[in-house]
N, C-alpha and C. Protein backbone atom coordinates (compact mmCIF):
# COMPACT_ATOMS: atom_id res chain seq x y z
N UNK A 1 -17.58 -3.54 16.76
CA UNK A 1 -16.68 -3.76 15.64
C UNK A 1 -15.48 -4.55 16.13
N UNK A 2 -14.71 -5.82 15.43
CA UNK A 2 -13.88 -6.18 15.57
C UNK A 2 -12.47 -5.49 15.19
N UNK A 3 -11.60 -6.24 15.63
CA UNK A 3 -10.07 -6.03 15.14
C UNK A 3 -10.08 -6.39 13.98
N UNK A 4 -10.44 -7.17 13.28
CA UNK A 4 -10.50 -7.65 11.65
C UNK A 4 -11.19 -6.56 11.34
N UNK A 5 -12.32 -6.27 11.34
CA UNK A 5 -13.29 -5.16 10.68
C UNK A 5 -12.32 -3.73 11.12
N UNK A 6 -11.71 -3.05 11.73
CA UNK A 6 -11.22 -1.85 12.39
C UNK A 6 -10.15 -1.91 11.05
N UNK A 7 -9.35 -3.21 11.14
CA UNK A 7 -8.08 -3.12 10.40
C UNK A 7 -8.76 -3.22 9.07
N UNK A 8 -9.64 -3.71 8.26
CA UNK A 8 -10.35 -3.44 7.06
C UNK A 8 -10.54 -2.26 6.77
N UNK A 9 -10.93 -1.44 7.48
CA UNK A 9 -11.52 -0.16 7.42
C UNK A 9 -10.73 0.76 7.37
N UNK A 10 -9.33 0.59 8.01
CA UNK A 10 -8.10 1.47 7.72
C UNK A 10 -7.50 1.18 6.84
N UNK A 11 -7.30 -0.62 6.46
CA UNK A 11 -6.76 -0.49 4.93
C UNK A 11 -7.11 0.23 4.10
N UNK A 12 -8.78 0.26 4.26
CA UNK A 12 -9.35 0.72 2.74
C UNK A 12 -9.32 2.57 3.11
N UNK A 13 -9.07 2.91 4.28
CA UNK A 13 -8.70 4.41 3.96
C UNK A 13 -7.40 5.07 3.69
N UNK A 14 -6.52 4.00 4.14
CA UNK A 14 -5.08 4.35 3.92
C UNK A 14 -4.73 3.92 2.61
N UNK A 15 -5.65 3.13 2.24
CA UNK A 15 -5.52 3.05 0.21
C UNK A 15 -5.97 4.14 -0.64
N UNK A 16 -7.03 4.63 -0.25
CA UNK A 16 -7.62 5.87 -0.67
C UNK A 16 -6.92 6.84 -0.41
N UNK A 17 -6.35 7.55 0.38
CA UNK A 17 -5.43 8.58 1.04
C UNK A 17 -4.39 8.48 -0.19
N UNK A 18 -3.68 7.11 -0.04
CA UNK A 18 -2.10 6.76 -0.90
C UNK A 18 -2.73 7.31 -2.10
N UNK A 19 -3.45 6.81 -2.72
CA UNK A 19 -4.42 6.96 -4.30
C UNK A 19 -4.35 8.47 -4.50
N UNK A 20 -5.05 8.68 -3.63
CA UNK A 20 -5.11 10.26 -3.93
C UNK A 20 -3.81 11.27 -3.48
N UNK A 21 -2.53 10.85 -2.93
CA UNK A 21 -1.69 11.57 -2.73
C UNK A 21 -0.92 11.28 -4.29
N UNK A 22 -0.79 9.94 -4.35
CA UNK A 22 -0.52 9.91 -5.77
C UNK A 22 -1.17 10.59 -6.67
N UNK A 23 -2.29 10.88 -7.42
CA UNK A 23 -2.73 11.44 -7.98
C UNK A 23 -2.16 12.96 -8.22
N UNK A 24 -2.38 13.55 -6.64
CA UNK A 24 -1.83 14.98 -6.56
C UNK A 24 -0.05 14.58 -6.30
N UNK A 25 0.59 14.15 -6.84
CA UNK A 25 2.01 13.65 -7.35
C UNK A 25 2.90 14.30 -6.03
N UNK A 26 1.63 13.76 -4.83
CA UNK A 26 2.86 13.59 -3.79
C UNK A 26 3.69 12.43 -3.43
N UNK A 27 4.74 12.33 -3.63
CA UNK A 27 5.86 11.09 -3.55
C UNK A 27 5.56 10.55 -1.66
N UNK A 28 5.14 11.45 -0.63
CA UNK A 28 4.64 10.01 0.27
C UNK A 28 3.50 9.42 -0.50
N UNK A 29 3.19 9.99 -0.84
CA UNK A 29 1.51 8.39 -1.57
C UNK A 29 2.31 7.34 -1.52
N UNK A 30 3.14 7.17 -1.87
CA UNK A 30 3.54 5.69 -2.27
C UNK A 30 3.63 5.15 -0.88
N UNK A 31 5.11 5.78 -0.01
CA UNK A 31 4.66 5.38 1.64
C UNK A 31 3.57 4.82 2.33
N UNK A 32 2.41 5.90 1.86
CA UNK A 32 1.24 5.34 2.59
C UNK A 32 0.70 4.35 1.92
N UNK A 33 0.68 4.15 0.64
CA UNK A 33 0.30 2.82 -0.36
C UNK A 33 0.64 1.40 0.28
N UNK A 34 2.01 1.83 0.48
CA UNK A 34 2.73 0.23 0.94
C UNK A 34 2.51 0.09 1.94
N UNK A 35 2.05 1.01 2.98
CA UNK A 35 1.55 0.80 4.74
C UNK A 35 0.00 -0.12 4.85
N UNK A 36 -0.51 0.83 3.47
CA UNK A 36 -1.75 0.29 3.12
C UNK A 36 -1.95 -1.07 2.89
N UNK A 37 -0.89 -1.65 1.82
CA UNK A 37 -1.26 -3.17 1.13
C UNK A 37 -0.79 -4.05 2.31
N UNK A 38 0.20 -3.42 3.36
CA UNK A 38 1.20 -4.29 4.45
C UNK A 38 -0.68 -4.71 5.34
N UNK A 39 -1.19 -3.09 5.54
CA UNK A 39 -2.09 -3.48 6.10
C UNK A 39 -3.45 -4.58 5.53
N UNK A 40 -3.36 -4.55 4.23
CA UNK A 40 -4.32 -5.57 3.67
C UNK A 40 -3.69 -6.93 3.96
N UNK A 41 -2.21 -7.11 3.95
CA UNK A 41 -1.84 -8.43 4.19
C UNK A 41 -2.17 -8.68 5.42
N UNK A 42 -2.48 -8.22 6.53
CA UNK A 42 -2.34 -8.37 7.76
C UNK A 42 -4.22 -9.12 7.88
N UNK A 43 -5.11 -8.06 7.14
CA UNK A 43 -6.33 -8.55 7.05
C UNK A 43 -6.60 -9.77 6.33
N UNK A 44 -5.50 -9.89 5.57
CA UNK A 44 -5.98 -11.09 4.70
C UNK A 44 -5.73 -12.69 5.13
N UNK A 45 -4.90 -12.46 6.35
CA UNK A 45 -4.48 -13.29 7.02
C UNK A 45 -5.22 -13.21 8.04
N UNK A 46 -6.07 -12.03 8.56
CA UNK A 46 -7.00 -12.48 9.79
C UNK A 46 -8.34 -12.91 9.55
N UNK A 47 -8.40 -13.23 8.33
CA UNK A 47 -9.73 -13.45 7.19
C UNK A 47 -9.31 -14.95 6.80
N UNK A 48 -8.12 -15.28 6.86
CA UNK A 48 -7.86 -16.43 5.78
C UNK A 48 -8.12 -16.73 4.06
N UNK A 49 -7.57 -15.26 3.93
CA UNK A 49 -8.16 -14.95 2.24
C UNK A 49 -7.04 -14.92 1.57
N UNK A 50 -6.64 -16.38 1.04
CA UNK A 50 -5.42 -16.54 -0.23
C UNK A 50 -5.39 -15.14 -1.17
N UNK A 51 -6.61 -14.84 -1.80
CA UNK A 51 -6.46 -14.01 -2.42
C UNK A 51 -6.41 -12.57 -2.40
N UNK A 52 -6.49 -12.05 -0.99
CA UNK A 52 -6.48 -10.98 -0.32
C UNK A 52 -4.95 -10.87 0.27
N UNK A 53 -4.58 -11.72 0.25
CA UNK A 53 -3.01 -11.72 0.80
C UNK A 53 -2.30 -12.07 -0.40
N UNK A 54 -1.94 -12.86 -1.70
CA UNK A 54 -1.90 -12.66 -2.75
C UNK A 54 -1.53 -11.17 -3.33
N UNK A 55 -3.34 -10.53 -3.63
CA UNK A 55 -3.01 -9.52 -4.00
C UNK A 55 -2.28 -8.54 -3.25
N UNK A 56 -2.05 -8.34 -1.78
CA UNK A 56 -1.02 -7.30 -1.21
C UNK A 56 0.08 -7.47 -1.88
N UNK A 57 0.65 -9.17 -1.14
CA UNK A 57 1.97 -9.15 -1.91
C UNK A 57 2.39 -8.42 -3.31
N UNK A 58 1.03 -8.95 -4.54
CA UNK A 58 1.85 -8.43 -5.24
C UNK A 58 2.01 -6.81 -5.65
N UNK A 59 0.95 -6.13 -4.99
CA UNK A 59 0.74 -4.99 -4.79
C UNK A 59 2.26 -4.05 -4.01
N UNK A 60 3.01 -4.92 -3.16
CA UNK A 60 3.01 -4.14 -2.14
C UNK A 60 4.56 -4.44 -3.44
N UNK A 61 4.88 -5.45 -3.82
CA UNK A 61 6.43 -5.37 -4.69
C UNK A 61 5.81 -4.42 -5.76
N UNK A 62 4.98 -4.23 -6.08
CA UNK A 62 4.44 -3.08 -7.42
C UNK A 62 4.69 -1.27 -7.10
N UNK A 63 4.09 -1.39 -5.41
CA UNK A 63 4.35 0.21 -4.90
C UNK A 63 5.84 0.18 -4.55
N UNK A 64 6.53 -1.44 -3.72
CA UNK A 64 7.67 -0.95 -3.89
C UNK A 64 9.06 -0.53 -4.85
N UNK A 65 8.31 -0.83 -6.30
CA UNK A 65 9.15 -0.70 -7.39
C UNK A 65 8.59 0.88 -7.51
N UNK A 66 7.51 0.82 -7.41
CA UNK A 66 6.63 2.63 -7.94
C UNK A 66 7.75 3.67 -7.58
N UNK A 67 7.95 3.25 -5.97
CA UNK A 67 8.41 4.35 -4.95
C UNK A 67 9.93 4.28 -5.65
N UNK A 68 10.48 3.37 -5.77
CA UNK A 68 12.40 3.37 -6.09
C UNK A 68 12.19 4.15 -7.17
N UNK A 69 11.20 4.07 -8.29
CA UNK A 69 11.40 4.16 -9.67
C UNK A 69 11.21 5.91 -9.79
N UNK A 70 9.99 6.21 -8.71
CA UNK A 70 9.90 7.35 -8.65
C UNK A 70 10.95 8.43 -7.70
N UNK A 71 11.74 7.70 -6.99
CA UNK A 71 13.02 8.54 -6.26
C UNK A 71 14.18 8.53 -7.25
N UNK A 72 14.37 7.39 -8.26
CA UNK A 72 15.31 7.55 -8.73
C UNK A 72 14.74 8.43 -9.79
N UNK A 73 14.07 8.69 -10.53
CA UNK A 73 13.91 10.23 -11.61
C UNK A 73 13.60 11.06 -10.89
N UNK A 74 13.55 11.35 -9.60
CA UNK A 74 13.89 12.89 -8.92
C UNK A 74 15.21 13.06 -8.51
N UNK A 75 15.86 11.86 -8.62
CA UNK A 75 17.47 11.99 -8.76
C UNK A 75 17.74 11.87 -6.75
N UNK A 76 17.16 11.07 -6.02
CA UNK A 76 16.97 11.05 -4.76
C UNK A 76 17.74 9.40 -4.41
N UNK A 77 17.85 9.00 -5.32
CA UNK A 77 18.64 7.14 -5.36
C UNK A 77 19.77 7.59 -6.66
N UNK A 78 20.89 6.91 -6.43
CA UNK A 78 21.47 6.67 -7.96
C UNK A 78 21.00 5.74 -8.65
N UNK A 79 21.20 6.12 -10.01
CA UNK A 79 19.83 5.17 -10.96
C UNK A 79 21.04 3.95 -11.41
C-alpha cells in the first residue's frame, strides 16, 4: 500500500467517525470532520484531483462554519 492509498483510507475513516459523532451530537465530530476534509485535501493533491481538492475546500469552510455555529448556541463563543 502506498502513502496516497494509507492517506485515502484514513480520510475516508476519519469522515465516517466525524459523521457519526455528529449524528450522536457530539460537538468533537466536527473537529474530526475538518481533520478529515484537511486530510482529503492533502489526497487530492497527491492524486492531482481538482475536484477532490475543490470539494475539501469547500467542505472544510462548511464544517468550519458547522463547528462556530454550533459553539456559539451552546453559548461557548459570543454570538
Amino acid at each position: 500500500m502506498t502513502w496516497t492509498d494509507a492517506n485515502g483510507f484514513l480520510s475516508f475513516l476519519l469522515n465516517v467517525a466525524g459523521n457519526l459523532m455528529l449524528a450522536w451530537k457530539w460537538p468533537s465530530g466536527w473537529l474530526v470532520r475538518i481533520v478529515a476534509i484537511v486530510s482529503w485535501g492533502i489526497y487530492g493533491l497527491q492524486i492531482a484531483s481538482n475536484p477532490v481538492i475543490l470539494n475539501a475546500i469547500t467542505f472544510f469552510c462548511i464544517n468550519c462554519y458547522g463547528w462556530l455555529k454550533w459553539r456559539r448556541e451552546r453559548h461557548e463563543l459570543p454570538g
